[in-house]
N, C-alpha and C. Protein backbone atom coordinates (compact mmCIF):
# COMPACT_ATOMS: atom_id res chain seq x y z
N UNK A 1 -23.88 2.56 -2.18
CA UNK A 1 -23.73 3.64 -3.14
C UNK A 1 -24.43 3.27 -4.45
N UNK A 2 -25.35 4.13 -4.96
CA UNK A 2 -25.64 3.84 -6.61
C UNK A 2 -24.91 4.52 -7.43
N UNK A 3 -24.89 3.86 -8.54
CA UNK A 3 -23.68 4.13 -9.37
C UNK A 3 -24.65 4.60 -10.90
N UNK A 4 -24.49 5.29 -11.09
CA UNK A 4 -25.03 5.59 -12.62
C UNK A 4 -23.82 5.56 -14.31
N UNK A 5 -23.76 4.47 -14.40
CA UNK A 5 -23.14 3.89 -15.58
C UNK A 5 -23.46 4.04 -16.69
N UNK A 6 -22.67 4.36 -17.82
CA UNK A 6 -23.16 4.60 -19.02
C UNK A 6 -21.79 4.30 -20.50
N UNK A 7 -21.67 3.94 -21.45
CA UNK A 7 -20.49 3.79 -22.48
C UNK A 7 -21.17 3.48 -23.44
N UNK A 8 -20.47 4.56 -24.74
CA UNK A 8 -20.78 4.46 -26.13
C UNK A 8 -21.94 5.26 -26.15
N UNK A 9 -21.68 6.65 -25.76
CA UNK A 9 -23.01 7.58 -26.59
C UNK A 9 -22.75 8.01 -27.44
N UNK A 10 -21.65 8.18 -27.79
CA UNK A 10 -21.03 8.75 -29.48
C UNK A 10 -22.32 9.78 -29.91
N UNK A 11 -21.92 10.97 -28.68
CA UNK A 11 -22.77 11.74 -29.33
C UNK A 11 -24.16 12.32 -29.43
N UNK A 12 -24.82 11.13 -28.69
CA UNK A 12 -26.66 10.94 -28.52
C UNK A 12 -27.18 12.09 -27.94
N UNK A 13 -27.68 12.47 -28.59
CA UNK A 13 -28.52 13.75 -27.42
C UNK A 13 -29.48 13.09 -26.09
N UNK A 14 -30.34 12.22 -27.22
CA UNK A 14 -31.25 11.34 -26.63
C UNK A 14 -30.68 10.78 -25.25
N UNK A 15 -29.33 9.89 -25.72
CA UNK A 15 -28.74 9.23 -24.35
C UNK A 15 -28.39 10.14 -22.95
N UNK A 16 -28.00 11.73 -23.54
CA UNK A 16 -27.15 12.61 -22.64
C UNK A 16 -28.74 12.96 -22.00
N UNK A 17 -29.63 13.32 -22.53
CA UNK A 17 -31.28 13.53 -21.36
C UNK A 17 -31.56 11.83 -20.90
N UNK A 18 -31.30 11.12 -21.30
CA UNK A 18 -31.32 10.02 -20.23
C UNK A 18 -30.25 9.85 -19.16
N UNK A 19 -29.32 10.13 -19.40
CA UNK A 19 -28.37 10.59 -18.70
C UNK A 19 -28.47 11.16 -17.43
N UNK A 20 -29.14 12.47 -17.71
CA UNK A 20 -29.41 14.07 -16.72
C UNK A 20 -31.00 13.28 -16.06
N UNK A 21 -31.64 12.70 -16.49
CA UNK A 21 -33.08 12.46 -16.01
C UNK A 21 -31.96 11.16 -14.93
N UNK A 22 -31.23 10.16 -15.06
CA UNK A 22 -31.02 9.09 -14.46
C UNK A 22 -30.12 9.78 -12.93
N UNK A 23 -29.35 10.59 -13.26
CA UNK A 23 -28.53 11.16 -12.59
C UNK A 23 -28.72 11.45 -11.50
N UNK A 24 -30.56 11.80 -11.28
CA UNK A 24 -30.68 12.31 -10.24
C UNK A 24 -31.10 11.40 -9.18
N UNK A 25 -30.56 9.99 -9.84
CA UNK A 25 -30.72 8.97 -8.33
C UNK A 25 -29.67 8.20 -8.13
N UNK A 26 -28.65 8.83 -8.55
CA UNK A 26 -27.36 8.37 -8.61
C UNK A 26 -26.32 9.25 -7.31
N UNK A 27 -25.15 8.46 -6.80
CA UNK A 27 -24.49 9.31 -5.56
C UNK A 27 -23.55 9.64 -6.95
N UNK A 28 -23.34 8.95 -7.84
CA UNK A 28 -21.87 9.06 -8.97
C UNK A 28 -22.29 8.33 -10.27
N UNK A 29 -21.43 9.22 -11.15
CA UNK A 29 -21.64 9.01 -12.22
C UNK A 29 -20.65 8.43 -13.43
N UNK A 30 -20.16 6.99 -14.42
CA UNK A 30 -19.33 7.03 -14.60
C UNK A 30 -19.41 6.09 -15.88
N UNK A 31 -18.39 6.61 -16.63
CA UNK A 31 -18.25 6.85 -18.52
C UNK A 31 -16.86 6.03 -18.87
N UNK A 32 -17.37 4.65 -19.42
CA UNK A 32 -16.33 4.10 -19.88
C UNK A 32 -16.05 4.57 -21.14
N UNK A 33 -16.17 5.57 -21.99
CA UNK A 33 -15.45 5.94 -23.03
C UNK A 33 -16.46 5.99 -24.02
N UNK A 34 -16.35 6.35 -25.45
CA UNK A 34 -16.75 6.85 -26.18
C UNK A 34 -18.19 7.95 -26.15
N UNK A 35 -17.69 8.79 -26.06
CA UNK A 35 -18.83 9.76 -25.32
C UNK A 35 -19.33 10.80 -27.31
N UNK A 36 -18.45 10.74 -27.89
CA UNK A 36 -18.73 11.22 -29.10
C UNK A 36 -18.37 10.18 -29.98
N UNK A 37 -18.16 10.81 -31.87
CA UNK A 37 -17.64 10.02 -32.93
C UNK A 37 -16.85 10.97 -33.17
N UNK A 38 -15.62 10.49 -32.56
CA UNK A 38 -14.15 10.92 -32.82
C UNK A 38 -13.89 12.23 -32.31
N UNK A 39 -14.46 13.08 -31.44
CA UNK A 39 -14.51 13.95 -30.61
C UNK A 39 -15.05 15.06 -30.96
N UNK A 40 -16.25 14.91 -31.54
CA UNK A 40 -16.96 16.04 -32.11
C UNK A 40 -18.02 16.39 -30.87
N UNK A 41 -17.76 17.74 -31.14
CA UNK A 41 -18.80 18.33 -29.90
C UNK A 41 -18.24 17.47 -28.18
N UNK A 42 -17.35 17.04 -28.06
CA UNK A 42 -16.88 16.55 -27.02
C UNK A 42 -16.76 17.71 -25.94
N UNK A 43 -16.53 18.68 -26.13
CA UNK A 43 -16.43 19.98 -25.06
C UNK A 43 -17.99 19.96 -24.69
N UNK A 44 -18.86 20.41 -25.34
CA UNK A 44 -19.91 20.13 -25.04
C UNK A 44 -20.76 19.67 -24.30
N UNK A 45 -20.96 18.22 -24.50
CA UNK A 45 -20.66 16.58 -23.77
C UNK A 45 -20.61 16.78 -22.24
N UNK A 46 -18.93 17.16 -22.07
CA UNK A 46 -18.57 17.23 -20.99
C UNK A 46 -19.31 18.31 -20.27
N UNK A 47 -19.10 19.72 -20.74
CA UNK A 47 -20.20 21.04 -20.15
C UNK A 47 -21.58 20.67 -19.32
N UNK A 48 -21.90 19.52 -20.20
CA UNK A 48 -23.27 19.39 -19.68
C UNK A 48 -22.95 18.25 -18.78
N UNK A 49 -22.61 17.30 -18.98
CA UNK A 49 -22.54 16.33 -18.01
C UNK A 49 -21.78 16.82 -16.15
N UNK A 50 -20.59 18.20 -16.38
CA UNK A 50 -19.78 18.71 -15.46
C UNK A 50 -22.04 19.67 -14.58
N UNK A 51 -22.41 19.74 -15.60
CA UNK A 51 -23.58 20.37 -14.56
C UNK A 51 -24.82 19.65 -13.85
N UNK A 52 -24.54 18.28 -13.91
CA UNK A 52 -25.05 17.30 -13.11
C UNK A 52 -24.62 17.74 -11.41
N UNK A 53 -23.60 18.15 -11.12
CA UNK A 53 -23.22 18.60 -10.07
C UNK A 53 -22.66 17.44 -9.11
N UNK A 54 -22.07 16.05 -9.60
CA UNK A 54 -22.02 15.16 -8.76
C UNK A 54 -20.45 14.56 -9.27
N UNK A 55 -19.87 14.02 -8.89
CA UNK A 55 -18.22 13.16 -9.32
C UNK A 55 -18.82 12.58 -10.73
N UNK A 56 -18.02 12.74 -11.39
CA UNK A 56 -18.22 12.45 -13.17
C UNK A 56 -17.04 11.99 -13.59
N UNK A 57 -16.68 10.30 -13.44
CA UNK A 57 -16.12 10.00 -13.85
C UNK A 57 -15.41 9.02 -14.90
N UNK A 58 -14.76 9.43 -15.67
CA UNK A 58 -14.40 9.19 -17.16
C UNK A 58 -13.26 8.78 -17.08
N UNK A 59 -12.90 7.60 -18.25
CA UNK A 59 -11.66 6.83 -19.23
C UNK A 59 -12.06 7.32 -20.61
N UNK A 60 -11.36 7.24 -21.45
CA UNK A 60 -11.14 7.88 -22.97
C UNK A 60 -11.53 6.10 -23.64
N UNK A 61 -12.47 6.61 -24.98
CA UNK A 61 -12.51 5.29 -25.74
C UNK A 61 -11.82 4.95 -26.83
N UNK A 62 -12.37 4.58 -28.18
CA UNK A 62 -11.31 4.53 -29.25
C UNK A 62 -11.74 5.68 -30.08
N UNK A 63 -12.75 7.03 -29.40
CA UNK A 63 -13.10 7.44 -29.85
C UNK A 63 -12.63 8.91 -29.86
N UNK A 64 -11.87 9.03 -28.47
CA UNK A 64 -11.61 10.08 -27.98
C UNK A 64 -10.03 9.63 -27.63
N UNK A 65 -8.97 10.82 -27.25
CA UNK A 65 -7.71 10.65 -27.39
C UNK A 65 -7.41 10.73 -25.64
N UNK A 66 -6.54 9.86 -24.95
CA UNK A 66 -6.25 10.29 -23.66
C UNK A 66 -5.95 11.42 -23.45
N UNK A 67 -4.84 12.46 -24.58
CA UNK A 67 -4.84 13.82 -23.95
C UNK A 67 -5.75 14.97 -24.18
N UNK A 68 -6.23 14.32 -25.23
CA UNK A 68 -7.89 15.44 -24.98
C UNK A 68 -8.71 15.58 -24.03
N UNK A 69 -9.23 13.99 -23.83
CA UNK A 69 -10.04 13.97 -22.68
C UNK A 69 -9.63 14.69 -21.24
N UNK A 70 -8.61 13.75 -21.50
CA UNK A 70 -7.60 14.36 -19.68
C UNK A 70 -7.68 16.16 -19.59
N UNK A 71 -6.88 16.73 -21.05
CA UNK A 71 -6.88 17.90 -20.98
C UNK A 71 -8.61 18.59 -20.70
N UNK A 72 -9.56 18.41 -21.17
CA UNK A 72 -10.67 18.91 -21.26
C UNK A 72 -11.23 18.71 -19.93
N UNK A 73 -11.24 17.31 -19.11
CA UNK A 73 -11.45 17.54 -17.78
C UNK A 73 -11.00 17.95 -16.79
N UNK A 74 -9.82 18.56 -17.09
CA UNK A 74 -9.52 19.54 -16.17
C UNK A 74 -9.90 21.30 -15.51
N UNK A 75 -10.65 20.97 -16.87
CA UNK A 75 -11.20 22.24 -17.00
C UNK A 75 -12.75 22.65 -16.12
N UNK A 76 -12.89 21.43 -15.33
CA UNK A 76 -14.51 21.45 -14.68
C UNK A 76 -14.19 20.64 -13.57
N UNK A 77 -15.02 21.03 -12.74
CA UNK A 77 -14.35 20.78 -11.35
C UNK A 77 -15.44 19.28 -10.66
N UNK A 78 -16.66 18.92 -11.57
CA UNK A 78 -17.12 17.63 -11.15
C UNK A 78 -16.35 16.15 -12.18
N UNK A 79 -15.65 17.11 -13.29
CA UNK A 79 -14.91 15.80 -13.75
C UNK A 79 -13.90 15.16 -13.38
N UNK A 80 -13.65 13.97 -13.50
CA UNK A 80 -12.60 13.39 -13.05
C UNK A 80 -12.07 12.35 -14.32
N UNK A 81 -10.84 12.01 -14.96
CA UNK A 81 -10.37 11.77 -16.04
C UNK A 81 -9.21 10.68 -14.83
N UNK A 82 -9.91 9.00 -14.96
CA UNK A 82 -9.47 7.97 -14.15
C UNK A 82 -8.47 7.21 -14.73
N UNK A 83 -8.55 7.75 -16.06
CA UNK A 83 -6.97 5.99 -16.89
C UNK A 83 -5.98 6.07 -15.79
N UNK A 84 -5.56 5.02 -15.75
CA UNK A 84 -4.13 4.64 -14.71
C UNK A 84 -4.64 5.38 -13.54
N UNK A 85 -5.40 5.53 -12.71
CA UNK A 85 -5.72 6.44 -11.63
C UNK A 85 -6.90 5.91 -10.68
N UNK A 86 -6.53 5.42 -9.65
CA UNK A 86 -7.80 5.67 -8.70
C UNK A 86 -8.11 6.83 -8.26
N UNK A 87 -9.92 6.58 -7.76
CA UNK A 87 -10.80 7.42 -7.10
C UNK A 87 -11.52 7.36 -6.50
N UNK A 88 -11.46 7.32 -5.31
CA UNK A 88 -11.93 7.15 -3.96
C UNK A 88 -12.72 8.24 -3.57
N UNK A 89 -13.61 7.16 -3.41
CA UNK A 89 -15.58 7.85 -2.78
C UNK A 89 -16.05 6.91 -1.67
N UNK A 90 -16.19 7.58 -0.17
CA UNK A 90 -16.69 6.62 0.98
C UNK A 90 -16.06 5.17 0.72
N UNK A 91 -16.47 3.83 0.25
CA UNK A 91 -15.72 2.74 1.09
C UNK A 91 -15.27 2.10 -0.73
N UNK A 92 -15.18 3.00 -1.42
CA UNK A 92 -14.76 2.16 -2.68
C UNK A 92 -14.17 2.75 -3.70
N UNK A 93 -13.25 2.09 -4.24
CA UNK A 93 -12.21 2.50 -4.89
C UNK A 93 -12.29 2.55 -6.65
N UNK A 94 -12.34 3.47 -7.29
CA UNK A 94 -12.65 2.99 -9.02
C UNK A 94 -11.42 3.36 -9.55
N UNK A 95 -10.99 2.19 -10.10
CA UNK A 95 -9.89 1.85 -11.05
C UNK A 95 -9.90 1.88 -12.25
N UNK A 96 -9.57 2.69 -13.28
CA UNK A 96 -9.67 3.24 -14.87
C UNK A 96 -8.99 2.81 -15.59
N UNK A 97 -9.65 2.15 -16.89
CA UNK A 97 -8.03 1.75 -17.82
C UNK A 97 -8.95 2.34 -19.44
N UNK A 98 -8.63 3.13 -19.76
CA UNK A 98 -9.40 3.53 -21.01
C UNK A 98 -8.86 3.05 -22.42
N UNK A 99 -9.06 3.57 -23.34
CA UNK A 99 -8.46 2.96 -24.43
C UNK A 99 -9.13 2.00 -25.40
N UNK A 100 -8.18 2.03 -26.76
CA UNK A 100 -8.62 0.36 -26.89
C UNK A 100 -9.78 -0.49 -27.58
N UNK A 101 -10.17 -2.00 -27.54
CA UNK A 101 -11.02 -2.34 -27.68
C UNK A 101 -10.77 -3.24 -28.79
N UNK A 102 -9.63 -3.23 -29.39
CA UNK A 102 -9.34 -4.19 -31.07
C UNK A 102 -8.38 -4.60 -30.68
N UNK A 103 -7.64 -5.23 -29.16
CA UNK A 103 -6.81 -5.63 -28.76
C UNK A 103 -7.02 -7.18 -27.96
N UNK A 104 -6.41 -8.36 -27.97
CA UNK A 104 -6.44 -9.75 -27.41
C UNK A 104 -5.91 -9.36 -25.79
N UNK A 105 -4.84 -9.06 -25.94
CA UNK A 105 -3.88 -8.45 -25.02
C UNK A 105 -3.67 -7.23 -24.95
N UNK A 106 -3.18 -6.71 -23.86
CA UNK A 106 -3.08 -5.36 -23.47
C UNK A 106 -1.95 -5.31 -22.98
N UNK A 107 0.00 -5.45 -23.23
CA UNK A 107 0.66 -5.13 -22.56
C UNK A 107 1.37 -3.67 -21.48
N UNK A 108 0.88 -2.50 -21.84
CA UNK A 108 0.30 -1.75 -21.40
C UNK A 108 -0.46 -1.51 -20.00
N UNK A 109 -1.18 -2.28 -20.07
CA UNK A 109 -2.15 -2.48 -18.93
C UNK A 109 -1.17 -3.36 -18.42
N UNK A 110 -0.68 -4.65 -18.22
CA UNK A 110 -0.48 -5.78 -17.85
C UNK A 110 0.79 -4.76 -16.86
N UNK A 111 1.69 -4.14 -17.35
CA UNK A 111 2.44 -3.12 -17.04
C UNK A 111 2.51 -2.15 -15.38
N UNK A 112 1.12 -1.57 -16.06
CA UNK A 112 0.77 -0.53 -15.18
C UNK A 112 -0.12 -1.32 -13.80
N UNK A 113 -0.96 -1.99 -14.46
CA UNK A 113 -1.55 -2.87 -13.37
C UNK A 113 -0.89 -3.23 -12.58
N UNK A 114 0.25 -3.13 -11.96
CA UNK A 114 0.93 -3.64 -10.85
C UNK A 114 0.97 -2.77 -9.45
N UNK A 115 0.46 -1.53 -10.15
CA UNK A 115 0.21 0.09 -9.85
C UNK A 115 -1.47 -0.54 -9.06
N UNK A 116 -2.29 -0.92 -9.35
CA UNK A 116 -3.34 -1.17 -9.13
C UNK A 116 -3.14 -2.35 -8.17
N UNK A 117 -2.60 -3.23 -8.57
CA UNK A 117 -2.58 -4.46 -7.15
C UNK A 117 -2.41 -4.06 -5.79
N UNK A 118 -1.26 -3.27 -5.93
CA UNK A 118 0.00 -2.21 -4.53
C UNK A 118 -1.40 -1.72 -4.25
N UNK A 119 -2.78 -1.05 -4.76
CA UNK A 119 -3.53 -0.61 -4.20
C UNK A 119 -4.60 -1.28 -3.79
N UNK A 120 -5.22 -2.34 -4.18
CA UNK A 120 -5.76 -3.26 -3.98
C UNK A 120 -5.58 -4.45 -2.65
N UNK A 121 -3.99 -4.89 -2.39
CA UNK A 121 -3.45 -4.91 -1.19
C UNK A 121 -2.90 -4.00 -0.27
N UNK A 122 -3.66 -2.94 -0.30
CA UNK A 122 -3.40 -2.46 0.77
C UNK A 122 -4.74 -1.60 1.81
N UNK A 123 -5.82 -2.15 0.89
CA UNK A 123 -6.69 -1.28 0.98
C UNK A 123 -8.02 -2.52 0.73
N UNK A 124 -8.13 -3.92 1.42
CA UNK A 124 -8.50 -5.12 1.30
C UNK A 124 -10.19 -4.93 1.52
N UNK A 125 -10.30 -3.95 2.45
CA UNK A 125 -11.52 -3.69 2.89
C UNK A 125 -12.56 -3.30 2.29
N UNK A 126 -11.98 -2.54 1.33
CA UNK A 126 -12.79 -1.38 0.43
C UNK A 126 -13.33 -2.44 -0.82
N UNK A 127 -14.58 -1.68 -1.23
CA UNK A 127 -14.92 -2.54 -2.36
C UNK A 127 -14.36 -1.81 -4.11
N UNK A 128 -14.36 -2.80 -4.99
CA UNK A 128 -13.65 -2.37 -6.06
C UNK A 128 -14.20 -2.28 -7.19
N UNK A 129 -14.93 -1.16 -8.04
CA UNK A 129 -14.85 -0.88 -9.70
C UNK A 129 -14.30 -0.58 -10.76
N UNK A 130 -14.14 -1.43 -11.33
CA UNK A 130 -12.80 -1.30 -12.56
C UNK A 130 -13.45 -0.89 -13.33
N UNK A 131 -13.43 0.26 -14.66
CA UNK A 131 -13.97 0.92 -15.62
C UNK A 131 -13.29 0.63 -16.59
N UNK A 132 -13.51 -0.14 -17.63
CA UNK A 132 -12.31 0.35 -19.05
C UNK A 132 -13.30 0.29 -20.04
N UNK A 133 -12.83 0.50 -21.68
CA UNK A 133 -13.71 0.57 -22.39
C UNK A 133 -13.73 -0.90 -23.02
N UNK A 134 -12.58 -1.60 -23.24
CA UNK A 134 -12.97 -3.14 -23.51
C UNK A 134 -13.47 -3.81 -22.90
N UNK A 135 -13.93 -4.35 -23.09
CA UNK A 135 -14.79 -5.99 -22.37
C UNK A 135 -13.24 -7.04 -21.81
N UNK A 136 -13.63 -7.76 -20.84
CA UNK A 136 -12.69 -8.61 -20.71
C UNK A 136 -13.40 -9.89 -21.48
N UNK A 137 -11.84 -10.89 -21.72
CA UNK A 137 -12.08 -11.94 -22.59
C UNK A 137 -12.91 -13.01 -22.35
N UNK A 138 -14.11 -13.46 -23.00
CA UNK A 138 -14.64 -14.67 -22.39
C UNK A 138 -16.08 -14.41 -21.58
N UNK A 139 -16.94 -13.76 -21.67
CA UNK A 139 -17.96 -13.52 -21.40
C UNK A 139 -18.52 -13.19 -22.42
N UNK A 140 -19.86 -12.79 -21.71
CA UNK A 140 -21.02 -12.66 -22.79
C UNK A 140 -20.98 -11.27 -22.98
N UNK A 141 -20.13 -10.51 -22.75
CA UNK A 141 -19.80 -8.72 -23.13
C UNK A 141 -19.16 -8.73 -23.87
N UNK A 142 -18.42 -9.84 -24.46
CA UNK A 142 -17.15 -9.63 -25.62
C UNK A 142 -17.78 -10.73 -27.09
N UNK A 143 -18.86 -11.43 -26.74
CA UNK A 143 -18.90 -12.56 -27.46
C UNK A 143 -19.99 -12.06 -28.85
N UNK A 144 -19.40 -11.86 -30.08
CA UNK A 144 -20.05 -11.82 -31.12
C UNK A 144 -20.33 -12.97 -32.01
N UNK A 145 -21.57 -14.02 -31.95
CA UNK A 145 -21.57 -15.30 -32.46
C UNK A 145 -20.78 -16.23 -31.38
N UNK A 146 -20.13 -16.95 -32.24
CA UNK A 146 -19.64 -17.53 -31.60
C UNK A 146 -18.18 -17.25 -31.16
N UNK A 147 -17.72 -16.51 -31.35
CA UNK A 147 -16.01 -15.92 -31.01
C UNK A 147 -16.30 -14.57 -30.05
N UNK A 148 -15.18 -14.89 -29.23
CA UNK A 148 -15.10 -13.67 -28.56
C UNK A 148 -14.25 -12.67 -28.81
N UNK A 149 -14.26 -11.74 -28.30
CA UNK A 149 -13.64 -10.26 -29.00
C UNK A 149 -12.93 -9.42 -27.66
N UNK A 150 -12.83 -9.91 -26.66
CA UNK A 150 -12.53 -8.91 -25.36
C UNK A 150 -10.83 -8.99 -25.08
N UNK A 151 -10.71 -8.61 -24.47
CA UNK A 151 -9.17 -8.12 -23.76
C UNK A 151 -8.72 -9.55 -22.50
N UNK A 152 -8.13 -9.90 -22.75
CA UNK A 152 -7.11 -10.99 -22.20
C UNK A 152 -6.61 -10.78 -20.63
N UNK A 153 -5.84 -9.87 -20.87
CA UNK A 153 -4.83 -9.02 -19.83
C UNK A 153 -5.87 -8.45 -18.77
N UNK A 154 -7.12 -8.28 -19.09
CA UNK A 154 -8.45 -7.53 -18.12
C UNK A 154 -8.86 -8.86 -17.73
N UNK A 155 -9.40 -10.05 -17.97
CA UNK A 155 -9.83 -11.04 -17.61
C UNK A 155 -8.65 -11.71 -16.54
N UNK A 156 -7.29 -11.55 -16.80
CA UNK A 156 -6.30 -12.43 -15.81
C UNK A 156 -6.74 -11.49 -15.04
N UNK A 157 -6.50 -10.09 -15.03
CA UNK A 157 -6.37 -8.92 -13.71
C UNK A 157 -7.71 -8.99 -12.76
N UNK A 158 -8.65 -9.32 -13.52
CA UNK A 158 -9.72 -9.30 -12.89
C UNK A 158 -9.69 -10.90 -11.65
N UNK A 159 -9.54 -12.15 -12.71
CA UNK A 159 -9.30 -13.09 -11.91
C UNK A 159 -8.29 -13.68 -10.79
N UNK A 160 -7.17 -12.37 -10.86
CA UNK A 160 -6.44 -12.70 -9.77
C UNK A 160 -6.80 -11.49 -8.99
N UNK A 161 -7.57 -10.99 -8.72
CA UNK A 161 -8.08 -9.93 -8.16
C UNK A 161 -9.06 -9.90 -7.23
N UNK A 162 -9.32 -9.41 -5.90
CA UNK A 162 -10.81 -8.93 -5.95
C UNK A 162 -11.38 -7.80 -6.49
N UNK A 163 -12.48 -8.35 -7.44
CA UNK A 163 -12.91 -6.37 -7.96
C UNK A 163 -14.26 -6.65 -7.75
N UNK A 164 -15.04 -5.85 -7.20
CA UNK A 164 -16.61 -6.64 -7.40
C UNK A 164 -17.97 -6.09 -8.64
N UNK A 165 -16.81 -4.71 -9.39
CA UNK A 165 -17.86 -4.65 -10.43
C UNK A 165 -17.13 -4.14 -11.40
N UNK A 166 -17.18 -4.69 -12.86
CA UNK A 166 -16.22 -4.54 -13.83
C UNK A 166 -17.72 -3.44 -14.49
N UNK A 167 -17.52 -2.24 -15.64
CA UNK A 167 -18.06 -1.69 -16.12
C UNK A 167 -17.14 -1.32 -17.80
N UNK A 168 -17.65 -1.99 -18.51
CA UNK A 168 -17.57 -2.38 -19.83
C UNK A 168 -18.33 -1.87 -20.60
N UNK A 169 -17.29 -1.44 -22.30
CA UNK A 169 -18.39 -1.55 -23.61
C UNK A 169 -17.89 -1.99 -24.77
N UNK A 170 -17.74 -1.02 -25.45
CA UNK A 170 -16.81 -0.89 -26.79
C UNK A 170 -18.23 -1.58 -27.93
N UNK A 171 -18.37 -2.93 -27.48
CA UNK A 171 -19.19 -3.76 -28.59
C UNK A 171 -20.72 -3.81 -28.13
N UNK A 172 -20.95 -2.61 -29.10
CA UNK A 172 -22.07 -2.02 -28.85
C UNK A 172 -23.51 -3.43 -29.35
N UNK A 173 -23.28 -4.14 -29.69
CA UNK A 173 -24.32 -5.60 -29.82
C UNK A 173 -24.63 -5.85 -28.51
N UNK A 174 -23.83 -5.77 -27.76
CA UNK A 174 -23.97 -6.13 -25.90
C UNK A 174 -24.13 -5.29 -25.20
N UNK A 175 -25.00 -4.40 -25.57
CA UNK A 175 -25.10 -3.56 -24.51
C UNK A 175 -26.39 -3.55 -24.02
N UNK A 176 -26.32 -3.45 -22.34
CA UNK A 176 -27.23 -3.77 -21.63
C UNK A 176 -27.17 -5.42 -20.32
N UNK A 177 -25.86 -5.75 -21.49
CA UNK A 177 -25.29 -7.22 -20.77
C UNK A 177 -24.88 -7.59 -19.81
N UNK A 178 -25.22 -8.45 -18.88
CA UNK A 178 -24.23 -8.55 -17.34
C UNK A 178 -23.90 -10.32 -17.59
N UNK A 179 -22.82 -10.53 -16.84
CA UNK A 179 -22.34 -11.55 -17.10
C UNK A 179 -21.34 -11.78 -15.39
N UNK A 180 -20.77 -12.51 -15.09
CA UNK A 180 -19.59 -13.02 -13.93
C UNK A 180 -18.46 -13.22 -14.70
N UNK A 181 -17.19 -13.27 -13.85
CA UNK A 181 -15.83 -13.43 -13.61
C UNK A 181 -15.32 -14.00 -12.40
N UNK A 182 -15.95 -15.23 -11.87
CA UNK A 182 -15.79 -15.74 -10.77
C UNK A 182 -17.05 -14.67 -10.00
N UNK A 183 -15.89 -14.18 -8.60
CA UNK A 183 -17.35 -13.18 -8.66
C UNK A 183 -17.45 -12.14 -8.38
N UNK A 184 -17.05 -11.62 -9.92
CA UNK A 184 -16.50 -10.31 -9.93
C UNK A 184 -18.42 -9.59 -11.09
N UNK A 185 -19.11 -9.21 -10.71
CA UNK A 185 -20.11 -8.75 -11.66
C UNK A 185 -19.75 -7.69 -13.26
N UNK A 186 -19.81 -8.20 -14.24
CA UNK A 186 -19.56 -7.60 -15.34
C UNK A 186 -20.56 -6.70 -16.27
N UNK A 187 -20.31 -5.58 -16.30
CA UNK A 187 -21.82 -4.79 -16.95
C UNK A 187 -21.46 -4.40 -18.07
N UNK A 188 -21.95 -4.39 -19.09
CA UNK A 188 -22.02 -3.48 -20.14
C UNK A 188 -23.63 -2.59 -19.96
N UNK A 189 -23.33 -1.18 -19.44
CA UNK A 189 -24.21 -0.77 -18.98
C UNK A 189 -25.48 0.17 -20.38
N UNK A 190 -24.55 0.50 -21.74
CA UNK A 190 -25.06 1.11 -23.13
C UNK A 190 -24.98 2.53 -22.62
N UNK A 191 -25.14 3.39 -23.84
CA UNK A 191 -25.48 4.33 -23.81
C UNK A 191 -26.47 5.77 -22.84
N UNK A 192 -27.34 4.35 -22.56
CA UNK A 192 -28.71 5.29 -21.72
C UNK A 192 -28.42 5.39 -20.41
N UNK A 193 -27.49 4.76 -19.77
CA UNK A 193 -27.00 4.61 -18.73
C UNK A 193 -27.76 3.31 -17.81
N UNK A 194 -26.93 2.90 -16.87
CA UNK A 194 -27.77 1.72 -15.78
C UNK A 194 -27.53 2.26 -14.43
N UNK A 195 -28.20 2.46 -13.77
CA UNK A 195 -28.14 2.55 -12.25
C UNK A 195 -27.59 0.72 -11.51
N UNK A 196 -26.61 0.87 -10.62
CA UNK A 196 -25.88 -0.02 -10.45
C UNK A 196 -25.66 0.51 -8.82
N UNK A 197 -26.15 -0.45 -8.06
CA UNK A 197 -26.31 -0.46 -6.44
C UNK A 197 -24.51 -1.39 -5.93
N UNK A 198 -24.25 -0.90 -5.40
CA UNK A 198 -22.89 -1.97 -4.78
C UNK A 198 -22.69 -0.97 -3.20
């Protein structure tokens, strides 16, 4: 399956026609969060992205509110609005945690994630993409200088896990970045989107 990835357009026109031009070699399409600055023109956004005509699927960033987003994709029938939610396409499963991004820990997640394991063991075969908008802790997707900046609670989940492709942003300095988690592949894919084969 190719995957067409993209986080942090806050808005870009530019990014949303890279977007629609990338799309069309993509089976799916999918938005770790911040799609505007603070949800301006966000109906919009979505309008156009829902006429790609393919699964469009989205987590909320620190930019956009979970019940906006959620509410607004309900309203179009190629979106799909993933926090706490799998979505299953042919042999693989995408796991959503939106939100966030100025957090060490995530108890929250640490929480709900147990929701995600129960699915993960039971379903061993299938391959796994986790979407959120933070970076997990300790890679080169979270690392500004010399300190890192990512989420804690995403790095254990990931490492007691099999997932085989994490899709990350928030810290827009790294974008474009791939990095490992044992061997779990980590993308910060930017704005313009990345085509991503698994």
């Amino acid at each position: 399956m190719k995957i067409l990835a993209f986080i942090d357009m806050h808005g870009s026109i530019t990014a949303l026609q890279k977007i629609k031009e990338k799309s069309k070699n993509a089976d799916i399409v999918v938005c770790g969060g911040d799609l505007t600055v603070f949800e301006q023109g966000l109906e919009h956004i979505l309008s156009e992205l829902n006429k790609l005509g393919k699964d469009i699927l989205l987590v909320h960033g620190n930019h956009e509110t979970e019940e906006e987003l959620k509410m607004l994709c309900k309203k179009y029938k190629n979106l799909h609005f993933i926090h706490n939610n799998p979505f299953i396409k042919q042999d693989i499963i995408f796991l959503g945690w939106g939100g966030g991004g100025f957090s060490e820990n995530d108890k929250d997640f640490e929480k709900q994630s147990k929701k995600f394991i129960d699915i993960l063991k039971k379903n061993k075969e299938k391959a796994y993409v986790f979407i959120t908008h933070a970076p997990p802790y300790g890679t080169k997707l979270d690392a500004i200088g010399r300190m890192h900046h990512g989420n804690r609670s995403f790095t254990k989940f990931i490492k007691g896990n099999h997932i085989d492709l994490v899709i990350c942003g928030h810290l827009h300095e790294n974008h474009g970045k791939i990095d490992k988690i044992g061997k779990s592949t980590i993308i910060n894919p930017g704005p313009q989107g990345l085509l991503i084969n698994i």
